[in-house]
PDB file of N, CA and C in Angstrom:
ATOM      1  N   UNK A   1       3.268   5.511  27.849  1.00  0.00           N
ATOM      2  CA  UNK A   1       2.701   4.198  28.076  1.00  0.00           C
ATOM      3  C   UNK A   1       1.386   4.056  27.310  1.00  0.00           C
ATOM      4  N   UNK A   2       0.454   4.973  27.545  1.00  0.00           N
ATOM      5  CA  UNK A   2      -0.605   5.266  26.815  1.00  0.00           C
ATOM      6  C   UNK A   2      -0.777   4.830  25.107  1.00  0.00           C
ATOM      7  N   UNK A   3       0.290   5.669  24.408  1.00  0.00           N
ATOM      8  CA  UNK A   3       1.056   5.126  23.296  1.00  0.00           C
ATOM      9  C   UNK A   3       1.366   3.705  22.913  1.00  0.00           C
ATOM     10  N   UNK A   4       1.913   3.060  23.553  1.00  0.00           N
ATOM     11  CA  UNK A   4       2.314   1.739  23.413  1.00  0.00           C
ATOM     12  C   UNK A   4       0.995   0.984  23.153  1.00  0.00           C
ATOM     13  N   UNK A   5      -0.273   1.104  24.523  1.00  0.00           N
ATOM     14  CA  UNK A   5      -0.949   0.416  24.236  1.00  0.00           C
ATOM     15  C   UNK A   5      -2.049   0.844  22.940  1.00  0.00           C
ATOM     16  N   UNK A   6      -2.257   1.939  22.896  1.00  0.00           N
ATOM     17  CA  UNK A   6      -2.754   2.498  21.746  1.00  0.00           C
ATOM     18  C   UNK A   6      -2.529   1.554  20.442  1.00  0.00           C
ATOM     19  N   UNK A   7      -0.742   1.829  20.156  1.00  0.00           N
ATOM     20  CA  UNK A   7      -0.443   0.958  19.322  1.00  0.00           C
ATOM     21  C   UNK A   7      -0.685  -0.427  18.936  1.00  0.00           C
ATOM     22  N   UNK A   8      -0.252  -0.980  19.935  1.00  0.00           N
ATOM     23  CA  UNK A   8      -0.951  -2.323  20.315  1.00  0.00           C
ATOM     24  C   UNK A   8      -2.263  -2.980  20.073  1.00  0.00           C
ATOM     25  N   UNK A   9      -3.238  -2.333  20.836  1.00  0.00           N
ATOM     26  CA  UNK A   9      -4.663  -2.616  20.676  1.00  0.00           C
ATOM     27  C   UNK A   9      -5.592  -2.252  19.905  1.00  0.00           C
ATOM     28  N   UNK A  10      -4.794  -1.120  18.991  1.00  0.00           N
ATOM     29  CA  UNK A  10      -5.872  -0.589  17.866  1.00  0.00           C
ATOM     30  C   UNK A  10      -5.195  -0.306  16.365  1.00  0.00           C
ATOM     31  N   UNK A  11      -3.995  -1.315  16.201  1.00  0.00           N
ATOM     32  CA  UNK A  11      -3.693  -0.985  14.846  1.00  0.00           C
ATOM     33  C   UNK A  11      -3.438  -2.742  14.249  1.00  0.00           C
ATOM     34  N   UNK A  12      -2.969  -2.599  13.463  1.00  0.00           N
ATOM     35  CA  UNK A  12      -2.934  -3.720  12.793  1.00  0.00           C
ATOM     36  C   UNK A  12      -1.751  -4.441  13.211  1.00  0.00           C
ATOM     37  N   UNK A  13      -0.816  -3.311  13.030  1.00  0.00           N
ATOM     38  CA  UNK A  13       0.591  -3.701  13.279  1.00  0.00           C
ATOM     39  C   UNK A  13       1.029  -4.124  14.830  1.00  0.00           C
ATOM     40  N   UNK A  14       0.373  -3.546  15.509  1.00  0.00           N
ATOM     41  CA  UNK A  14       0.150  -3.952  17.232  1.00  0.00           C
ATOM     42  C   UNK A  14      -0.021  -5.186  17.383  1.00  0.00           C
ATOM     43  N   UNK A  15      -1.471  -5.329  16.605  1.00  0.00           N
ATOM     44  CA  UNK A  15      -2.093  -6.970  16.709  1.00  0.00           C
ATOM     45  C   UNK A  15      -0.500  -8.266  16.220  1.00  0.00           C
ATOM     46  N   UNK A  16      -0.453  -7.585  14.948  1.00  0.00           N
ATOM     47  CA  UNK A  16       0.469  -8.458  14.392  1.00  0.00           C
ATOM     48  C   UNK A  16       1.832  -8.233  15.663  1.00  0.00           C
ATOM     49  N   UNK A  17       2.168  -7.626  16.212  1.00  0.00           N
ATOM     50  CA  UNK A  17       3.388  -8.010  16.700  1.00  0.00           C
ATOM     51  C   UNK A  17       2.691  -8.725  18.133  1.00  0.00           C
ATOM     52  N   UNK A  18       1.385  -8.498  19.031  1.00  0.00           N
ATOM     53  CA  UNK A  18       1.296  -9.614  20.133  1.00  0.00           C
ATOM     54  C   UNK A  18       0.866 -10.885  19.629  1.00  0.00           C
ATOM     55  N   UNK A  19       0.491 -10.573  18.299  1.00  0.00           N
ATOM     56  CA  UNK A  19       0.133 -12.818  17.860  1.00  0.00           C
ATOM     57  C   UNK A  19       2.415 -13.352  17.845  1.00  0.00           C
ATOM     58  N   UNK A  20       2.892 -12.244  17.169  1.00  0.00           N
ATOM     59  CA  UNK A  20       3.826 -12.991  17.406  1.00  0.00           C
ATOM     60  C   UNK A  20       5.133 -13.146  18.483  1.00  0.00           C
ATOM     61  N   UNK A  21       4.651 -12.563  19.735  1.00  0.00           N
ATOM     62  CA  UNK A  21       5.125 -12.413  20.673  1.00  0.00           C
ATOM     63  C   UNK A  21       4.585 -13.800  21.376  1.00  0.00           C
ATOM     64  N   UNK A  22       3.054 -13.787  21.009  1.00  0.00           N
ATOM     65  CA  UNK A  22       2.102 -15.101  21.838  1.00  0.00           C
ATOM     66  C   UNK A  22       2.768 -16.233  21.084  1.00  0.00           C
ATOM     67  N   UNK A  23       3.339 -16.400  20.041  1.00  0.00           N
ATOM     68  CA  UNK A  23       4.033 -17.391  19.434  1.00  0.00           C
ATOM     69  C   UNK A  23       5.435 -17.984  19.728  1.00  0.00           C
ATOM     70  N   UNK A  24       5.740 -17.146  20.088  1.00  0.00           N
ATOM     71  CA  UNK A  24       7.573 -17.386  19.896  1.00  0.00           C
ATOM     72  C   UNK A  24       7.266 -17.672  21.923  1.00  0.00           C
ATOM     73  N   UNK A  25       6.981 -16.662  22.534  1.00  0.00           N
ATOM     74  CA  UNK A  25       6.735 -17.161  24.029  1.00  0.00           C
ATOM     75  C   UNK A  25       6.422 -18.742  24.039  1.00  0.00           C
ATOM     76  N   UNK A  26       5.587 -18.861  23.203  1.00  0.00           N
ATOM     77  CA  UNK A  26       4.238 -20.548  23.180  1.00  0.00           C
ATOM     78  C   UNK A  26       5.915 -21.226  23.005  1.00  0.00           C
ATOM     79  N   UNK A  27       6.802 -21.281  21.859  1.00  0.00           N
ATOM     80  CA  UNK A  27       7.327 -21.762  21.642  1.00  0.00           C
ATOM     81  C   UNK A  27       8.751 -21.947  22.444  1.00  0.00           C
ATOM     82  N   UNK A  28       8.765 -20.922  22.961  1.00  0.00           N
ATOM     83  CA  UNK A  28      10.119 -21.487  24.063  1.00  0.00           C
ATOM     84  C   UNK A  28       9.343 -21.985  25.311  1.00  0.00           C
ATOM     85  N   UNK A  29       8.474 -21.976  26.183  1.00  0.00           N
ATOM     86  CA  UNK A  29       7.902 -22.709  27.006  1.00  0.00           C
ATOM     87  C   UNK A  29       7.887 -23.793  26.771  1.00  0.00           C
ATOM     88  N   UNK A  30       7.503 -24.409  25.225  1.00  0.00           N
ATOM     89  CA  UNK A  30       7.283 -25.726  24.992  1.00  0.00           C
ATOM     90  C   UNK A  30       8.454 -26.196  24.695  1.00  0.00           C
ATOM     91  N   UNK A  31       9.616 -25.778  24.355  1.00  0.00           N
ATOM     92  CA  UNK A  31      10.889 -26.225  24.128  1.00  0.00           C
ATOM     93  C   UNK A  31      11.569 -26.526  25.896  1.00  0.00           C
ATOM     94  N   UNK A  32      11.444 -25.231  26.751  1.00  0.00           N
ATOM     95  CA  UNK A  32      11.591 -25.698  28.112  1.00  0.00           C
ATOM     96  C   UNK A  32      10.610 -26.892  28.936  1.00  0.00           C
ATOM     97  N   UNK A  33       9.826 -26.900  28.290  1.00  0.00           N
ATOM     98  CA  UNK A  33       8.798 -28.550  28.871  1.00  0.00           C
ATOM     99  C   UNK A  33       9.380 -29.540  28.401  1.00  0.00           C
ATOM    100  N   UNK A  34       9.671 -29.207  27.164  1.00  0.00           N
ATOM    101  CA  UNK A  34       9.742 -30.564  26.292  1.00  0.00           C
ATOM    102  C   UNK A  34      11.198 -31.547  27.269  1.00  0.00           C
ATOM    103  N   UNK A  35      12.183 -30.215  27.468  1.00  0.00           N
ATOM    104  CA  UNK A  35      13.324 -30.903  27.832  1.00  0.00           C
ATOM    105  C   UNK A  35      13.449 -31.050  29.515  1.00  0.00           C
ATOM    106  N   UNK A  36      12.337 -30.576  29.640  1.00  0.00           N
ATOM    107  CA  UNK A  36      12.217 -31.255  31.348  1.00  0.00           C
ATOM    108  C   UNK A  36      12.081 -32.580  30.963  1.00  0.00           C
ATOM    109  N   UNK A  37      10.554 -32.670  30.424  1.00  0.00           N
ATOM    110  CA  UNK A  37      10.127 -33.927  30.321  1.00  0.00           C
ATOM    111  C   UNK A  37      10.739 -35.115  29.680  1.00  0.00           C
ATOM    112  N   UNK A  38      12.040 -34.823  29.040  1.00  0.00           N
ATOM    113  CA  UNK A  38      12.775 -35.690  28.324  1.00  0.00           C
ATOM    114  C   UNK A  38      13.935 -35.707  29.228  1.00  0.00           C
ATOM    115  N   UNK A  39      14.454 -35.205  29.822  1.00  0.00           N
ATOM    116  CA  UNK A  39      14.924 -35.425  31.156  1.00  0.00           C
ATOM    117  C   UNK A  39      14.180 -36.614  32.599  1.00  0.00           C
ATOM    118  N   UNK A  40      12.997 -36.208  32.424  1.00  0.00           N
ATOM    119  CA  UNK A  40      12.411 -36.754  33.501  1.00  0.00           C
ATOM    120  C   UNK A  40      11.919 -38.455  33.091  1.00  0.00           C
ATOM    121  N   UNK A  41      11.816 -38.767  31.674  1.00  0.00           N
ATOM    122  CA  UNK A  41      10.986 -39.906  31.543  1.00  0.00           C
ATOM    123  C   UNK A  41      11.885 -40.472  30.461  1.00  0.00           C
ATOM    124  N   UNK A  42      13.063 -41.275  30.558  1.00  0.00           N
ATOM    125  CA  UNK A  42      13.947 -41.482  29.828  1.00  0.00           C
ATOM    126  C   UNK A  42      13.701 -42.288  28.784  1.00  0.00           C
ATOM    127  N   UNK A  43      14.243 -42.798  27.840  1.00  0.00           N
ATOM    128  CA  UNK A  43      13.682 -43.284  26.586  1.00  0.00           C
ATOM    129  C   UNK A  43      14.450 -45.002  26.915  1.00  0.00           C
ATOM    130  N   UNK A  44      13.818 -45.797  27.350  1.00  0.00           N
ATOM    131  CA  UNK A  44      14.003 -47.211  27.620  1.00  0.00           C
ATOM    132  C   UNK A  44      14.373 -47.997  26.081  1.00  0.00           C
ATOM    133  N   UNK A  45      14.675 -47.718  25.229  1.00  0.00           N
ATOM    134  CA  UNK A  45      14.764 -48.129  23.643  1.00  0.00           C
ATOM    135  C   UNK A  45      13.915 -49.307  23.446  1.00  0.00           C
ATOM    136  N   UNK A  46      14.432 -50.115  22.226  1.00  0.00           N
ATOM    137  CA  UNK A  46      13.119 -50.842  21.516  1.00  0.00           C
ATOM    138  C   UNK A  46      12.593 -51.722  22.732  1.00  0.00           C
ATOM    139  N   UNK A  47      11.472 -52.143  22.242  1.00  0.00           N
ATOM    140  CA  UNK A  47      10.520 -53.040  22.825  1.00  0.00           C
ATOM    141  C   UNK A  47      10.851 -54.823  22.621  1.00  0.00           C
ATOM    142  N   UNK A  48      10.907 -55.501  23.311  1.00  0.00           N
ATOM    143  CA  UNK A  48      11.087 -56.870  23.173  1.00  0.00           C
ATOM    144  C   UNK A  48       9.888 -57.755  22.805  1.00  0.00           C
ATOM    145  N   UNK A  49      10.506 -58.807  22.094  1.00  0.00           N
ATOM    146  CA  UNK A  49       9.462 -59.260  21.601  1.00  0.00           C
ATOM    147  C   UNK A  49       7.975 -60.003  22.320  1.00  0.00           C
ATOM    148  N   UNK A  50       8.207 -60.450  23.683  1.00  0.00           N
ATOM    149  CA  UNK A  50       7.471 -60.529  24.334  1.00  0.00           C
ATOM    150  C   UNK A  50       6.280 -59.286  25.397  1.00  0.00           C
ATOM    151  N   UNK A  51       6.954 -58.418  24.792  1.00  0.00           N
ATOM    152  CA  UNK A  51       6.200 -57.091  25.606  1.00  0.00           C
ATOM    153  C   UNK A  51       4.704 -56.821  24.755  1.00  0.00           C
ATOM    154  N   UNK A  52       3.635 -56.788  25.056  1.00  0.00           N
ATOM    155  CA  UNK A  52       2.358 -56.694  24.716  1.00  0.00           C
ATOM    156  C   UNK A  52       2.338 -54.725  24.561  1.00  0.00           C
ATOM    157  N   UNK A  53       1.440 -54.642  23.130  1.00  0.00           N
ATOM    158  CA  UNK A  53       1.547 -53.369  22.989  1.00  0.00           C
ATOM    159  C   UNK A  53       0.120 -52.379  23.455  1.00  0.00           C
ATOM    160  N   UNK A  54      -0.475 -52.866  24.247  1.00  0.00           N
ATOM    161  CA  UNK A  54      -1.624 -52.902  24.517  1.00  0.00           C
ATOM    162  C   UNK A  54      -1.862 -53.081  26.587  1.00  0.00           C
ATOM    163  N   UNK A  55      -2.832 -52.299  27.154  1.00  0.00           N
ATOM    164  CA  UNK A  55      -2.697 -52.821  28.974  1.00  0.00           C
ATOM    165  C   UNK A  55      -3.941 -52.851  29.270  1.00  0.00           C
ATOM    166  N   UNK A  56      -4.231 -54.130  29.925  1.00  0.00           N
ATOM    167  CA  UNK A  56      -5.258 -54.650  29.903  1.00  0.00           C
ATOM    168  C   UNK A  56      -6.174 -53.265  31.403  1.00  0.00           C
TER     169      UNK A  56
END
């Protein structure tokens, strides 16, 4: 175990593999948000011409 973090925290190659662990994680979280939230707040399509684009 000792090893691992060794590796990890004091070489180059360590660093480089937790930036891209912190990346690809970042990136499926935001892919699982994204499709909650596109689930949750549905896309009502275009806007009519009387709808103001602006709220007072």
């Amino acid at each position: 175990m000792e090893d691992i973090f060794t590796f990890l925290f004091q070489t180059r190659t360590g660093f480089a593999v937790l930036f891209v662990l912190c990346v690809v994680i970042s990136v499926i979280v935001a892919i699982v948000l994204e499709r909650r939230t596109h689930t949750l707040y549905v896309d009502r399509g275009a806007k009519s011409d009387d709808e103001d684009d602006w709220i007072l």
